[in-house]
N, C-alpha and C. Protein backbone atom coordinates (compact mmCIF):
# COMPACT_ATOMS: atom_id res chain seq x y z
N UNK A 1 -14.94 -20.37 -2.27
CA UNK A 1 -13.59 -19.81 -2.44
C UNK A 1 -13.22 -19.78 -3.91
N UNK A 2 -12.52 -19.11 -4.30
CA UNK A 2 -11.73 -18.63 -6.00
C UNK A 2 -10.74 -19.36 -5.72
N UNK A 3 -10.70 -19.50 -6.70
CA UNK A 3 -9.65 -20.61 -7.68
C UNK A 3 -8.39 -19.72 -8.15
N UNK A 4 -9.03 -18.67 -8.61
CA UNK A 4 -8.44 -17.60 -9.32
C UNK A 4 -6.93 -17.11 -8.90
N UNK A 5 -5.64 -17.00 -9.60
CA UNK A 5 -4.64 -16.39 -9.55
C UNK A 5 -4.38 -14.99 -9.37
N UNK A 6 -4.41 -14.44 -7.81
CA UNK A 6 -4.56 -12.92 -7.46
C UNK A 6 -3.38 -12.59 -7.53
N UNK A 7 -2.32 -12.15 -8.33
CA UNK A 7 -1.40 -12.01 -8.92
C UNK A 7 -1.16 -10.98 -9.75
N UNK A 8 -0.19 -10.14 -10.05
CA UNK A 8 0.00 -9.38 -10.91
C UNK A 8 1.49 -8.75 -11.19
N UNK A 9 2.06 -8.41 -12.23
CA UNK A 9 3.66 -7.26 -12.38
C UNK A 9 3.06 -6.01 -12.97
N UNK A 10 4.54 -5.64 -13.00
CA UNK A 10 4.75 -4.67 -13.97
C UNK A 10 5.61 -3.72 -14.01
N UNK A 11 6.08 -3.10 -15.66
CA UNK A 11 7.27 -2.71 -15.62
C UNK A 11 6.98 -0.74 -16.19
N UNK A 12 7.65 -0.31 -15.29
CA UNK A 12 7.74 1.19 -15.67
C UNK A 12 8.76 1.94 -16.06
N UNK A 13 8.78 2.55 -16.76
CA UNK A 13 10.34 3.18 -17.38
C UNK A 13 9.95 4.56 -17.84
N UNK A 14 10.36 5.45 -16.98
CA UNK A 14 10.53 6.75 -17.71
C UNK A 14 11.67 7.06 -17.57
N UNK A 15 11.66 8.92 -17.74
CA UNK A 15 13.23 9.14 -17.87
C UNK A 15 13.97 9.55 -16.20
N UNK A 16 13.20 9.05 -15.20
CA UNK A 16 13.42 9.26 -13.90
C UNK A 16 13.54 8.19 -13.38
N UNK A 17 12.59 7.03 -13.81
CA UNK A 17 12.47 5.64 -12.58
C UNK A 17 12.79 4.56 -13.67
N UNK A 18 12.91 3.47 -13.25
CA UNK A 18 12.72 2.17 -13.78
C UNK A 18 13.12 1.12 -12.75
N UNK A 19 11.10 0.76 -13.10
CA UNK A 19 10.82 0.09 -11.76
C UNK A 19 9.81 -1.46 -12.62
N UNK A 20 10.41 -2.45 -11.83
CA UNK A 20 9.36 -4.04 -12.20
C UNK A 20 9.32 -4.25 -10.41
N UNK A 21 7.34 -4.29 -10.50
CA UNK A 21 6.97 -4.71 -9.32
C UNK A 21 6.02 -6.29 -9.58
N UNK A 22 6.21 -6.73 -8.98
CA UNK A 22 5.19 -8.23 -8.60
C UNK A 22 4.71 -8.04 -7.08
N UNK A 23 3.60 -8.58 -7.52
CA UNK A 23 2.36 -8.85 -5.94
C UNK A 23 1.49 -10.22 -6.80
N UNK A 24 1.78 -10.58 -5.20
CA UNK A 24 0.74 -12.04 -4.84
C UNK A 24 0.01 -11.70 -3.63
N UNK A 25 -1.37 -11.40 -4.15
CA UNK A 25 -2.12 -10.92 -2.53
C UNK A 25 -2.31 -11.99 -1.55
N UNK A 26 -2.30 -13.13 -2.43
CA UNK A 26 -2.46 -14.16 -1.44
C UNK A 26 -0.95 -14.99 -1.40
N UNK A 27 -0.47 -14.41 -0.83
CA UNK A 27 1.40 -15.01 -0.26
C UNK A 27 1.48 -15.44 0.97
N UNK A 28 2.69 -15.31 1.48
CA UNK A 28 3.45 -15.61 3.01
C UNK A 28 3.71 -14.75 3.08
N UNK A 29 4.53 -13.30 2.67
CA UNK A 29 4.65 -12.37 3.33
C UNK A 29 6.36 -12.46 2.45
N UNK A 30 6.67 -13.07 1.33
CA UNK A 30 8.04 -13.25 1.61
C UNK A 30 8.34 -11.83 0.73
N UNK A 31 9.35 -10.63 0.39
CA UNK A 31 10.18 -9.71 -0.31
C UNK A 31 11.30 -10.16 -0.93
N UNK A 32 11.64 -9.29 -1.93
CA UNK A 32 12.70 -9.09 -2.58
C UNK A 32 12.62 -7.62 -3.25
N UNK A 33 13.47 -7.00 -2.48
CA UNK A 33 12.92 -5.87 -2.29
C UNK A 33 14.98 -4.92 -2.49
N UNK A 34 14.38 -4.11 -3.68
CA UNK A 34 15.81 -3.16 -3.75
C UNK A 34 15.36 -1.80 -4.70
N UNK A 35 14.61 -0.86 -3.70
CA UNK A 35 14.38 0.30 -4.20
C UNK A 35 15.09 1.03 -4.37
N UNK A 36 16.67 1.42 -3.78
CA UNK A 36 17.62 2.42 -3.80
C UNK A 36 16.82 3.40 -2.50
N UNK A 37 16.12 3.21 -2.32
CA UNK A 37 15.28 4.27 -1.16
C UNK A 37 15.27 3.30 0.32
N UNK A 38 16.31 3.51 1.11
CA UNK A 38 16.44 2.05 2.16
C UNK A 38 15.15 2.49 3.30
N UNK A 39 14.71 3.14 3.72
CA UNK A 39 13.45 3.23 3.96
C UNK A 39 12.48 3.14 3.28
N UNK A 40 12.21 3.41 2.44
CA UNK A 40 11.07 2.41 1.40
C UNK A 40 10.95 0.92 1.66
N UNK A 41 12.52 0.39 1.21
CA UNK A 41 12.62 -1.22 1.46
C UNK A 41 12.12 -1.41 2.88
N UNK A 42 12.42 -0.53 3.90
CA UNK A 42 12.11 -1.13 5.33
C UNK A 42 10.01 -1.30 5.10
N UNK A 43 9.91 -0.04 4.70
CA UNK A 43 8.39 -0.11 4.96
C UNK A 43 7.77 -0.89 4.12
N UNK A 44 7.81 -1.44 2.73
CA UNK A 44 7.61 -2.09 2.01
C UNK A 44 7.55 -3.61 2.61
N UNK A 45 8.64 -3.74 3.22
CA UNK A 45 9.14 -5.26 3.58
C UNK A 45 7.98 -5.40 4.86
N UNK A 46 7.72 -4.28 5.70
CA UNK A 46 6.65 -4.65 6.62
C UNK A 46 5.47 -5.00 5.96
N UNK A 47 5.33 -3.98 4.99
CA UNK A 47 3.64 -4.02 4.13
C UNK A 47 3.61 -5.34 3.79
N UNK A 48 4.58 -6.11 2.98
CA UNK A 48 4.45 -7.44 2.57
C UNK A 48 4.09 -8.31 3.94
N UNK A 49 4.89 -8.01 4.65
CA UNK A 49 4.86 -9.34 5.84
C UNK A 49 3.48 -9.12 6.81
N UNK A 50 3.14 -7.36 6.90
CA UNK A 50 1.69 -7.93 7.73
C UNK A 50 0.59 -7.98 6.65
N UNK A 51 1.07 -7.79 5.80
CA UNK A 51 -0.10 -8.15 4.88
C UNK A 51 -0.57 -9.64 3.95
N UNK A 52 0.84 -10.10 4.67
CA UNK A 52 0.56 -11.38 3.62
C UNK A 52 0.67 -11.77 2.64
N UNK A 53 1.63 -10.44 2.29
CA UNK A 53 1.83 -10.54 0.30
C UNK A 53 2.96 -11.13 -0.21
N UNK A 54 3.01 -11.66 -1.35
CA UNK A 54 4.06 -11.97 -1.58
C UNK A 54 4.71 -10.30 -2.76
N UNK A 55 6.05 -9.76 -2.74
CA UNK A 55 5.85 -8.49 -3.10
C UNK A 55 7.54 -8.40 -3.66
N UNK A 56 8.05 -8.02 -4.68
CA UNK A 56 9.30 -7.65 -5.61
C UNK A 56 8.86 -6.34 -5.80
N UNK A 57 10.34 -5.71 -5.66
CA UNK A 57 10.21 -4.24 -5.94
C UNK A 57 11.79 -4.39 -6.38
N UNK A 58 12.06 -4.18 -7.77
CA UNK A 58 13.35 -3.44 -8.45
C UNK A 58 13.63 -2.19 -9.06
N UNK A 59 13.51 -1.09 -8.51
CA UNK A 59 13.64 0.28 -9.22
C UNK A 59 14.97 0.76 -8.44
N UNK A 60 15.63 1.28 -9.76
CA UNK A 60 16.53 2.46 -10.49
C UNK A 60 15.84 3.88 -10.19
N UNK A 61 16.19 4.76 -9.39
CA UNK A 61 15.70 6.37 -9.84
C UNK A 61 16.59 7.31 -10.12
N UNK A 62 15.98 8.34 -10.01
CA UNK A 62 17.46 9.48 -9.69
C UNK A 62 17.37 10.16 -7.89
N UNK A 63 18.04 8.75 -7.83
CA UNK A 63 17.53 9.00 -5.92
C UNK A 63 18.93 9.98 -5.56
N UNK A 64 20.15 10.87 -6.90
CA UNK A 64 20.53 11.48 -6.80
C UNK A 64 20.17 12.80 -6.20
N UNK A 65 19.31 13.15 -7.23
CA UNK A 65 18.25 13.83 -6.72
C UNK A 65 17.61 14.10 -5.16
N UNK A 66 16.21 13.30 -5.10
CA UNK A 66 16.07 12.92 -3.99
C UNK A 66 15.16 12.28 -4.45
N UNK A 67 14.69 11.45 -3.22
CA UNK A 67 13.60 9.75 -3.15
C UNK A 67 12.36 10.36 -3.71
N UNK A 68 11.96 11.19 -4.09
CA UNK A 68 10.49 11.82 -4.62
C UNK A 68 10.18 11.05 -5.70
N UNK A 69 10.79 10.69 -7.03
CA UNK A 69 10.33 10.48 -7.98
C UNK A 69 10.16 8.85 -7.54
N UNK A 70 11.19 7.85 -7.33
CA UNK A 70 11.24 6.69 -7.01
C UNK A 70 9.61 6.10 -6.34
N UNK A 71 9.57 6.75 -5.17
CA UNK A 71 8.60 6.82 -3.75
C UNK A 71 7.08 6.75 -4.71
N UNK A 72 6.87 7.91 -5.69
CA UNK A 72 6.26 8.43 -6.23
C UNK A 72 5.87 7.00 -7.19
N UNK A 73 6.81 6.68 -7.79
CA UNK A 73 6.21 6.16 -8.79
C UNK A 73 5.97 4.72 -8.72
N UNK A 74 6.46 4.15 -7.48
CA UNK A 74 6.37 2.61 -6.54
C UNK A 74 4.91 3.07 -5.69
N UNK A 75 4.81 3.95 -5.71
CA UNK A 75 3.41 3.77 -5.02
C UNK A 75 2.36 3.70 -6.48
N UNK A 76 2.95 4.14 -7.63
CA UNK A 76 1.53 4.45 -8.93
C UNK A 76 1.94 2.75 -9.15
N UNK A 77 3.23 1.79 -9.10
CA UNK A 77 3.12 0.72 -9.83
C UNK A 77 2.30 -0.14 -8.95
N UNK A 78 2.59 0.10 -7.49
CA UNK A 78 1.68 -0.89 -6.36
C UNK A 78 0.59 -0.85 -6.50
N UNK A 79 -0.06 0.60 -6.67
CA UNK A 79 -1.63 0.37 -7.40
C UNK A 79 -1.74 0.07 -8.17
N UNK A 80 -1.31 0.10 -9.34
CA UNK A 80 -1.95 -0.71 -10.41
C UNK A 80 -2.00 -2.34 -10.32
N UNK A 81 -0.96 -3.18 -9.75
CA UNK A 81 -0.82 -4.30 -9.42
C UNK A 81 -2.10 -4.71 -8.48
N UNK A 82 -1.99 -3.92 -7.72
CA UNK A 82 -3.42 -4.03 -6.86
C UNK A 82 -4.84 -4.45 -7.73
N UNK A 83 -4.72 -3.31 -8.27
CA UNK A 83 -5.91 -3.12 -9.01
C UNK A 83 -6.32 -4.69 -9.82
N UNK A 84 -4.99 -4.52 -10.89
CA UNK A 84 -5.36 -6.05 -11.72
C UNK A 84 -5.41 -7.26 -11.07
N UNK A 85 -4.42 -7.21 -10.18
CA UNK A 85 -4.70 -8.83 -9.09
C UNK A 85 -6.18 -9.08 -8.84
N UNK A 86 -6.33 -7.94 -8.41
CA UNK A 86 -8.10 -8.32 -7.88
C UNK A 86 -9.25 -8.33 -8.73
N UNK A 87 -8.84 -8.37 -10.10
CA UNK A 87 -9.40 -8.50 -11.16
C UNK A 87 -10.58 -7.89 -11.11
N UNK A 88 -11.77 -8.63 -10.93
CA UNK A 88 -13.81 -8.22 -10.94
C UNK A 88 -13.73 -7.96 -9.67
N UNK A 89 -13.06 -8.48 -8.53
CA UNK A 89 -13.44 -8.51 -6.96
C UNK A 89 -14.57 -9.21 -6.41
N UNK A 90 -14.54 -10.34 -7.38
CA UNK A 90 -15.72 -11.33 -7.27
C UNK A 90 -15.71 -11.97 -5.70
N UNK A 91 -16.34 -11.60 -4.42
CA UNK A 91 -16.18 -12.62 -3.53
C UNK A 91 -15.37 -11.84 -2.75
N UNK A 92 -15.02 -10.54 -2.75
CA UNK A 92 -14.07 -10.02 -1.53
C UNK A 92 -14.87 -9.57 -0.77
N UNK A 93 -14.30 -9.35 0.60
CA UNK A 93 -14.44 -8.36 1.25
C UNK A 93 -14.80 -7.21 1.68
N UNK A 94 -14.25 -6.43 0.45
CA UNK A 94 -14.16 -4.88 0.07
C UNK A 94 -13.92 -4.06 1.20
N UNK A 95 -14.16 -4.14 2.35
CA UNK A 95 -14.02 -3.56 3.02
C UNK A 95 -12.99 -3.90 4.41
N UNK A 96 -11.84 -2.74 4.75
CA UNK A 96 -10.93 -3.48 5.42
C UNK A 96 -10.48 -2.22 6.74
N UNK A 97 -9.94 -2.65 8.04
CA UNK A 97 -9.97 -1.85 8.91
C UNK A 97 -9.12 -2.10 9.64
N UNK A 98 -8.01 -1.34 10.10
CA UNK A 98 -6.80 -1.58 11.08
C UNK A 98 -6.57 -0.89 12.21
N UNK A 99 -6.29 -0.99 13.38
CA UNK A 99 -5.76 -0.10 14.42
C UNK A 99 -4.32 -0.74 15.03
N UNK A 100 -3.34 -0.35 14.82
CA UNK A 100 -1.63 -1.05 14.88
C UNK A 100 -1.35 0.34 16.09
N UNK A 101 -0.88 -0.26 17.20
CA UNK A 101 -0.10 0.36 18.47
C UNK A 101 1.60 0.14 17.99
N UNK A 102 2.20 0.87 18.13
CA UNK A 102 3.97 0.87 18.24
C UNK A 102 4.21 1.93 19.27
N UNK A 103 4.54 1.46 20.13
CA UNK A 103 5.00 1.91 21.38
C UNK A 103 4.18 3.52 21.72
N UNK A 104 4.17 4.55 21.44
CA UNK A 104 3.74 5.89 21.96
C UNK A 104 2.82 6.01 21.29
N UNK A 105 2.57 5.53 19.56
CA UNK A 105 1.83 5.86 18.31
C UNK A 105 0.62 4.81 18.32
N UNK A 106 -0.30 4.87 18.08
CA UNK A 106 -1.68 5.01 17.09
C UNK A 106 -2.19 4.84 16.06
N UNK A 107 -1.75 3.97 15.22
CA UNK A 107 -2.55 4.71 14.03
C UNK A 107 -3.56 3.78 13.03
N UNK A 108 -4.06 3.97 12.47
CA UNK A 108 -5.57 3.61 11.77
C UNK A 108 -5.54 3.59 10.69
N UNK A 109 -5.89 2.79 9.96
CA UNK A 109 -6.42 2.66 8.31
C UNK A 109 -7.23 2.45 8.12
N UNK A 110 -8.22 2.56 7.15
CA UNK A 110 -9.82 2.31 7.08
C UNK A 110 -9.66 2.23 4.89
N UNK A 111 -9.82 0.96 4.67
CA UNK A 111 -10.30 0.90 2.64
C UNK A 111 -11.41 0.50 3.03
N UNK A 112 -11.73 0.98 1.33
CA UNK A 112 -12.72 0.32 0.49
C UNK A 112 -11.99 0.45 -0.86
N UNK A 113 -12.24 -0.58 -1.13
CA UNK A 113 -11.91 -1.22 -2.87
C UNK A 113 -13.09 -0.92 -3.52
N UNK A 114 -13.41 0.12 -3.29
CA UNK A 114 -14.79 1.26 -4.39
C UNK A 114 -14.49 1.58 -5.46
N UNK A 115 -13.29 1.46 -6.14
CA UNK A 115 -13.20 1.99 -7.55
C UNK A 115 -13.42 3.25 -7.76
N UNK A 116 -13.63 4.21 -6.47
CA UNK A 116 -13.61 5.66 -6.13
C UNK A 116 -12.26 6.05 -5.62
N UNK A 117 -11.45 6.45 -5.93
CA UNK A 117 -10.11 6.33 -5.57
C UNK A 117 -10.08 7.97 -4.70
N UNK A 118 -9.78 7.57 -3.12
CA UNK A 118 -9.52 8.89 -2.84
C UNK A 118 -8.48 8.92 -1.45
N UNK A 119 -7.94 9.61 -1.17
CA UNK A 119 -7.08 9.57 0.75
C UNK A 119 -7.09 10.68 1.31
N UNK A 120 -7.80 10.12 2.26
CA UNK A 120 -7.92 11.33 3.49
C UNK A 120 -6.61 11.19 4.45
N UNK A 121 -5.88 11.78 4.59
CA UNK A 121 -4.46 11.72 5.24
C UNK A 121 -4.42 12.71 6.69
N UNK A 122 -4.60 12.44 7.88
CA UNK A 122 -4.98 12.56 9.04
C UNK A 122 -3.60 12.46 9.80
N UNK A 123 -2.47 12.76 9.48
CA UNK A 123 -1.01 12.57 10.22
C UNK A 123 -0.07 13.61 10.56
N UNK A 124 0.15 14.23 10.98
CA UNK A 124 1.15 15.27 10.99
C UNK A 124 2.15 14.89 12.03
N UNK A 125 3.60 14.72 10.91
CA UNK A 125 4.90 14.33 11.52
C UNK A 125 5.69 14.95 12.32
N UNK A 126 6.41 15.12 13.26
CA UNK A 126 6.99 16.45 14.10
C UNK A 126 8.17 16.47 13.20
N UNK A 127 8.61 15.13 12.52
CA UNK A 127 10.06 15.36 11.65
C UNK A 127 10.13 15.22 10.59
N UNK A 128 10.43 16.37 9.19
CA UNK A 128 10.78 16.05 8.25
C UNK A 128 11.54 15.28 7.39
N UNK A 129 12.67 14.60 8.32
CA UNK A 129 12.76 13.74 7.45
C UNK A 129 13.40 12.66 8.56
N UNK A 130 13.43 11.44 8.04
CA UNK A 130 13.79 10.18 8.80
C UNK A 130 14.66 9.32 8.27
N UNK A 131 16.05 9.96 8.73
CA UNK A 131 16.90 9.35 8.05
C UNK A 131 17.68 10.46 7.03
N UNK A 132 17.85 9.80 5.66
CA UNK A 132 17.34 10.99 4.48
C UNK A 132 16.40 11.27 4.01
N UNK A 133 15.17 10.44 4.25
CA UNK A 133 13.92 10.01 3.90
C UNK A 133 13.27 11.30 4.13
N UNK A 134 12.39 12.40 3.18
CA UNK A 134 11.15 13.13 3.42
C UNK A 134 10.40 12.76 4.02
N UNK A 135 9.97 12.97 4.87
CA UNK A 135 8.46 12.51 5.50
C UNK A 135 7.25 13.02 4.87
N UNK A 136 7.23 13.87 3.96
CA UNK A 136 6.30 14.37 3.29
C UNK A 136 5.61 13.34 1.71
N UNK A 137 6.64 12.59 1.95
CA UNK A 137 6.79 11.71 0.94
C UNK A 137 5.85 10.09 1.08
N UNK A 138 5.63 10.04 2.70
CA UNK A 138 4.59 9.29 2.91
C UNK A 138 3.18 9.64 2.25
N UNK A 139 2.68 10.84 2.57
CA UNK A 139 1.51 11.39 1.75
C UNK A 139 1.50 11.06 0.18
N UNK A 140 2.79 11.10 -0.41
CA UNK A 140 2.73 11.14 -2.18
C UNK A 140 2.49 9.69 -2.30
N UNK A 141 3.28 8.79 -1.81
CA UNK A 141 3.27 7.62 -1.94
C UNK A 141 1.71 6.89 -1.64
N UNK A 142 0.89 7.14 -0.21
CA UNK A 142 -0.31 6.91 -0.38
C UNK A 142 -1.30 7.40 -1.59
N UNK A 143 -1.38 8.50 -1.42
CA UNK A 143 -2.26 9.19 -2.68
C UNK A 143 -1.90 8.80 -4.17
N UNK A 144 -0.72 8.53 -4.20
CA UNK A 144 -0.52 7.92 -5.91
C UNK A 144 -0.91 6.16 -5.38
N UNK A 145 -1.14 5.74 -4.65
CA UNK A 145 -1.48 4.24 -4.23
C UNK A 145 -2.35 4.13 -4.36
N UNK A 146 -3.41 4.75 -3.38
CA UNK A 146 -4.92 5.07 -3.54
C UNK A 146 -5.65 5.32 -4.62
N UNK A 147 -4.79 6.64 -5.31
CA UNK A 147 -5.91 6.41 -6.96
C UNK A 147 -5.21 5.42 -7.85
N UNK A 148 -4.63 5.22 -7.91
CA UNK A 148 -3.84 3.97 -8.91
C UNK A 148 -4.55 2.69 -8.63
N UNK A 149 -4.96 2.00 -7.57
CA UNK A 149 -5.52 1.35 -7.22
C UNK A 149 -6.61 1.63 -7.37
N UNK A 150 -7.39 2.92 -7.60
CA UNK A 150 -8.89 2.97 -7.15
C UNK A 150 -9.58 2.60 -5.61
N UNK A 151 -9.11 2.97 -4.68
CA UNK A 151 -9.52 2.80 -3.20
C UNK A 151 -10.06 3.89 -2.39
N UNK A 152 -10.84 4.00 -1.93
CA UNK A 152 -10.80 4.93 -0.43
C UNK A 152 -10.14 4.86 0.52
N UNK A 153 -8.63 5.34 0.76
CA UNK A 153 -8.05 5.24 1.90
C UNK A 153 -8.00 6.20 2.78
N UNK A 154 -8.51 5.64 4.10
CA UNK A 154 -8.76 6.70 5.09
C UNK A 154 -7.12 6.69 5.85
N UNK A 155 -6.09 7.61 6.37
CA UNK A 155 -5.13 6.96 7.37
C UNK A 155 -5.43 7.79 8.39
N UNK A 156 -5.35 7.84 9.53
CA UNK A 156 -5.31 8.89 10.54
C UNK A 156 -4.69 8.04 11.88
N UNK A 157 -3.52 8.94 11.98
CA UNK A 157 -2.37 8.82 13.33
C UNK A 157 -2.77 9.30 14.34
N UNK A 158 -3.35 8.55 15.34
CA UNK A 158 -4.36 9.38 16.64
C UNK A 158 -3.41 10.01 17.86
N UNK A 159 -2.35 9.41 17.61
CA UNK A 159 -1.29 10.03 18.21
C UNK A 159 0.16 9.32 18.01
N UNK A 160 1.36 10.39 18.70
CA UNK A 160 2.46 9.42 18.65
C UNK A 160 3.46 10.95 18.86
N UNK A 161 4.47 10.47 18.83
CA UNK A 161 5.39 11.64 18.52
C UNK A 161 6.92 11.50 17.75
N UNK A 162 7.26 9.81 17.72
CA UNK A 162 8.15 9.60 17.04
C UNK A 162 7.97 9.44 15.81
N UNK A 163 8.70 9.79 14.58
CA UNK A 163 7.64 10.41 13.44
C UNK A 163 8.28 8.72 12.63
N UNK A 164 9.41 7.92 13.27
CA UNK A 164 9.35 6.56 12.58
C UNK A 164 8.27 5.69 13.23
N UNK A 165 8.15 5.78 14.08
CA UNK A 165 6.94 4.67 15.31
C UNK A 165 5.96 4.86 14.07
N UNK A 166 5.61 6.61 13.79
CA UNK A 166 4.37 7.21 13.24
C UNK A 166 4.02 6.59 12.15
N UNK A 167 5.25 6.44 11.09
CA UNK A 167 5.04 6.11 10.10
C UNK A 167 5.05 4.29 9.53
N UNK A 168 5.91 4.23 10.53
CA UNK A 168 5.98 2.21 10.22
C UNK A 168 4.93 1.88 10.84
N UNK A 169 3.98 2.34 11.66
CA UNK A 169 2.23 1.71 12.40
C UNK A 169 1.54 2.04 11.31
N UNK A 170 1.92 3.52 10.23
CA UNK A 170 0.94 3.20 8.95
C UNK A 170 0.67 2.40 8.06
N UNK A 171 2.34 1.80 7.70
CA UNK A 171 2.22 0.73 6.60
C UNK A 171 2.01 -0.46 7.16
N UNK A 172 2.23 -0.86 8.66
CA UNK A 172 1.65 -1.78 9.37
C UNK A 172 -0.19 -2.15 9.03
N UNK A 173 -0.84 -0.88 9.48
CA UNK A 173 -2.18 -0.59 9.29
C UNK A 173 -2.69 -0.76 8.42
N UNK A 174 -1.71 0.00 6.95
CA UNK A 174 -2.25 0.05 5.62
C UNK A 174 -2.03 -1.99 5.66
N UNK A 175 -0.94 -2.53 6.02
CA UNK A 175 -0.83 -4.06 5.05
C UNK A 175 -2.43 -4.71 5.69
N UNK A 176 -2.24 -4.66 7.28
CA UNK A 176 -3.69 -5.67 7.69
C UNK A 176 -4.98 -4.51 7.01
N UNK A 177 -4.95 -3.73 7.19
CA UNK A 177 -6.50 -3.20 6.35
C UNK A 177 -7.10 -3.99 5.21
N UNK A 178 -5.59 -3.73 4.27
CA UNK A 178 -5.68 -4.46 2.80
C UNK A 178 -6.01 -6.17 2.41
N UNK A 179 -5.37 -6.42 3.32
CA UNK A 179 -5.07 -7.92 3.86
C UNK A 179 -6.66 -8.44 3.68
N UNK A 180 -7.35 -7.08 5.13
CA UNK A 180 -8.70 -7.47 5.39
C UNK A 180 -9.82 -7.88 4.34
N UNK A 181 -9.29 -6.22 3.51
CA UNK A 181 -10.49 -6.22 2.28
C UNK A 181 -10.45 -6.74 1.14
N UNK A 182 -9.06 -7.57 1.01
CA UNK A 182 -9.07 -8.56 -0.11
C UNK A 182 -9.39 -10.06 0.14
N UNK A 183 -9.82 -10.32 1.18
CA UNK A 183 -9.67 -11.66 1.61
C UNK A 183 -11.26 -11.99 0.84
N UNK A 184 -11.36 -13.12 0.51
CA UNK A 184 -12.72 -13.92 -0.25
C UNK A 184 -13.38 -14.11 0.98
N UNK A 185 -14.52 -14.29 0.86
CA UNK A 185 -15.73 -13.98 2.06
C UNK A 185 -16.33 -15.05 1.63
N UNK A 186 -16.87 -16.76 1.91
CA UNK A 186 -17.72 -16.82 1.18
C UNK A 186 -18.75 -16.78 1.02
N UNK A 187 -19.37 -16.09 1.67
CA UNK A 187 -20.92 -15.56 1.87
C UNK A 187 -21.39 -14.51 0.72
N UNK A 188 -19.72 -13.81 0.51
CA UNK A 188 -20.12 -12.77 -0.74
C UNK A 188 -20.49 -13.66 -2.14
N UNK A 189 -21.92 -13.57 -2.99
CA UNK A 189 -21.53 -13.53 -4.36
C UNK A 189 -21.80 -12.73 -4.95
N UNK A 190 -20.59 -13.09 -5.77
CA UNK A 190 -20.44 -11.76 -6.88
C UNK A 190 -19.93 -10.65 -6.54
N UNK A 191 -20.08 -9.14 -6.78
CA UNK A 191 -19.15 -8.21 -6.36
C UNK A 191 -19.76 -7.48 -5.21
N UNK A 192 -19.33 -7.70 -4.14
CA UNK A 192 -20.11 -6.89 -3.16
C UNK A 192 -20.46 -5.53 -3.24
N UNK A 193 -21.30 -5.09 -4.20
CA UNK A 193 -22.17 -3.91 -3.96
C UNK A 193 -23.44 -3.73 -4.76
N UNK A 194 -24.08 -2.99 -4.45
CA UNK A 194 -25.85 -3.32 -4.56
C UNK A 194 -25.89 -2.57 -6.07
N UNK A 195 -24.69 -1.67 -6.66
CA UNK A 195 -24.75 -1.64 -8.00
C UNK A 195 -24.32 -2.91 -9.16
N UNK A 196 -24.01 -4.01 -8.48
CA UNK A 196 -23.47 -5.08 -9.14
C UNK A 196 -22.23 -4.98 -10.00
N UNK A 197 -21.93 -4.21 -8.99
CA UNK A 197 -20.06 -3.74 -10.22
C UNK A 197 -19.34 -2.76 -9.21
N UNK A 198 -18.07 -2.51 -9.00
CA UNK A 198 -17.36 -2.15 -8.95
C UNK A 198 -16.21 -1.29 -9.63
């Protein structure tokens, strides 16, 4: 087992957002969480708790506007936090896999912490928006997660029809996937892959 502090912040400021995030991959699950985007906070606050993270999110946007830029740019700070917490990836996992039921819905996550950053997005919502919330905005938020992080994220919703069921079984999926493929193995040494790097 690592010793090591999987931990990370960080602060972003442009002329749209200003956002300081913290992650502890290895937490309880506890939030403090005030995006201005109150569906964000809901899904966020799940991601922390089935994932185990410990997770702060403080961003300012122009959610005058609308939640795009905010959404957008909390998913580029979560990856990067990702990324540095897990420093070399000495001893993980790497590889992580979810299937989360919510009542009618389905849905699936599949990483790899490959340092190939890509998302295959497999969901189509019947409702645009939830709440005030875009639903289109789930997609931006993964894909700026995914390469920011450097991951392969697979999501695909095998079914459902309520497009909140749809979407809170993703970040359900996405937290245990992640959960999975960061956890220390100790059978792994060194970086699990046969190029010796990541």
């Amino acid at each position: 087992m690592t010793e090591e502090k999987r931990n990370a912040s960080i602060e972003r400021n442009t002329g749209e957002t200003q956002i300081k995030l913290a992650l502890d991959i290895d937490g309880e699950g506890t939030t403090t969480l005030d995006t201005g985007v109150p569906f964000m906070n809901h899904m966020l606050d799940l991601f922390a708790k089935h994932g185990q993270f410990n997770l702060s999110v403080q961003a300012n946007g122009d959610t005058d506007v609308d939640d795009h830029h905010t959404t957008e740019d909390i998913g580029i700070c979560l990856g990067q936090v990702v990324k540095e917490a897990l420093g070399t990836k000495k001893g993980i996992k790497r590889y992580g896999n979810a299937f989360i039921p919510m009542d009618e819905t389905l849905a699936q996550v599949v990483v790899d912490l490959s340092n190939r950053p890509h998302l295959e997005f497999r969901a189509e919502f019947p409702s645009q928006k939830v709440g005030t919330f875009d639903t289109e905005l789930v997609h931006e938020f993964l894909w700026k997660f995914a390469l920011e992080a450097r991951m392969n994220l697979h999501v695909i919703v095998h079914y459902g029809h309520n497009t909140h069921h749809m979407i809170e079984a993703v970040f359900k999926a996405l937290a245990r996937a992640l959960d999975d493929a960061t956890m220390i193995d100790p059978r792994v040494k060194g970086v699990p892959s046969s190029k010796g790097m990541l």
